[in-house]
Protein backbone atom coordinates (compact mmCIF):
# COMPACT_ATOMS: atom_id res chain seq x y z
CA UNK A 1 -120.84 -88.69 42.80
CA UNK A 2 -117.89 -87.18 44.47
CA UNK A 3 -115.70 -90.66 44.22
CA UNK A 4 -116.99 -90.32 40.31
CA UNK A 5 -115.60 -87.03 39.90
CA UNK A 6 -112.08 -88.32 41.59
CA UNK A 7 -111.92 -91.28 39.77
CA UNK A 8 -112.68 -89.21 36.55
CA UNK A 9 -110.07 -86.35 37.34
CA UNK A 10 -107.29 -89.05 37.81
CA UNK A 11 -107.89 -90.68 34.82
CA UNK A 12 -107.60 -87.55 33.01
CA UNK A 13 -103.96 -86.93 34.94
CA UNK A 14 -103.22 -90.54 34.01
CA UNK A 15 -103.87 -89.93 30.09
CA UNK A 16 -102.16 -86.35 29.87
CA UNK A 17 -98.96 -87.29 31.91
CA UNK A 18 -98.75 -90.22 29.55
CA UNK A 19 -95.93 -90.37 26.79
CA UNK A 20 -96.40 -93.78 24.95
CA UNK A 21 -97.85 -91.88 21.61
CA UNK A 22 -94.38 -90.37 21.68
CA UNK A 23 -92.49 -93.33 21.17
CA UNK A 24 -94.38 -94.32 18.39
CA UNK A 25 -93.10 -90.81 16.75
CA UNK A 26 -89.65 -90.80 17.53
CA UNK A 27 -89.63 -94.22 16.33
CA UNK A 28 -91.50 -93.42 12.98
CA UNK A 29 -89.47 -90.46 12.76
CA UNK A 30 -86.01 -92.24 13.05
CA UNK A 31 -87.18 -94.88 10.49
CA UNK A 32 -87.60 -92.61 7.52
CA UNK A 33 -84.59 -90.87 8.57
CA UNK A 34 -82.41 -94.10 8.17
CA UNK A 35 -84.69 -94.91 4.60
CA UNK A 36 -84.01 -91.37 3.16
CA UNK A 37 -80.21 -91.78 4.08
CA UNK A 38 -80.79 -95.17 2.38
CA UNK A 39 -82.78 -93.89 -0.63
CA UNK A 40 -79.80 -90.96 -1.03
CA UNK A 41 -76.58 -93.08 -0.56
CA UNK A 42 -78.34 -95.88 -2.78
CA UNK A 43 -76.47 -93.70 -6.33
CA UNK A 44 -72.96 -93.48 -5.03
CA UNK A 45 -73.12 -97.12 -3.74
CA UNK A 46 -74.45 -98.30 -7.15
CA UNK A 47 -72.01 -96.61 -8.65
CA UNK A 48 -69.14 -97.87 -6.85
CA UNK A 49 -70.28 -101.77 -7.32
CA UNK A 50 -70.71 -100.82 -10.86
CA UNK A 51 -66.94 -99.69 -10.95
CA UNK A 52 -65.74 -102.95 -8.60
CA UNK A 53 -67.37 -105.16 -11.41
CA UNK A 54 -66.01 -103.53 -14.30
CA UNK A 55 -62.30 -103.93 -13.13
CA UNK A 56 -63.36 -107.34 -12.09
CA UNK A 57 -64.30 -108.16 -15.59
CA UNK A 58 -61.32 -106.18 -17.21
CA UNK A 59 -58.71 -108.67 -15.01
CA UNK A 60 -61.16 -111.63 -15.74
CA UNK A 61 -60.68 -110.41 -19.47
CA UNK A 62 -56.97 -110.35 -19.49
CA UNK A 63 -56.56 -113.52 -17.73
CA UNK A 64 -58.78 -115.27 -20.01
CA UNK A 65 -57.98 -113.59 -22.69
């Protein structure tokens, strides 16, 4: 019984020293960081392809034209 109790009071060390379920959250937490900074820059990046296509198709215009 004694051995039981030993073998059941390490295990219990084991599981409350252990740190893998905090990985998992950084990890998770440092993936919707990078898509929120993704989902917020997405409007000035549109923008400034829009604005690198219409001068594109301006000089495209005039050469063509």
């Amino acid at each position: 019984m004694r051995d039981k109790l030993y073998t059941l009071y390490f295990r219990l060390q084991d599981l409350a020293r252990g740190e893998s379920g905090q990985d998992l959250v950084e990890y998770s937490l440092a993936v919707a960081m990078i898509a929120f900074a993704a989902t917020a820059g997405m409007g000035s990046v549109a923008n400034g392809i829009d604005t690198a296509f219409s001068g594109i198709s301006s000089s495209l215009g005039s050469y063509t034209g």
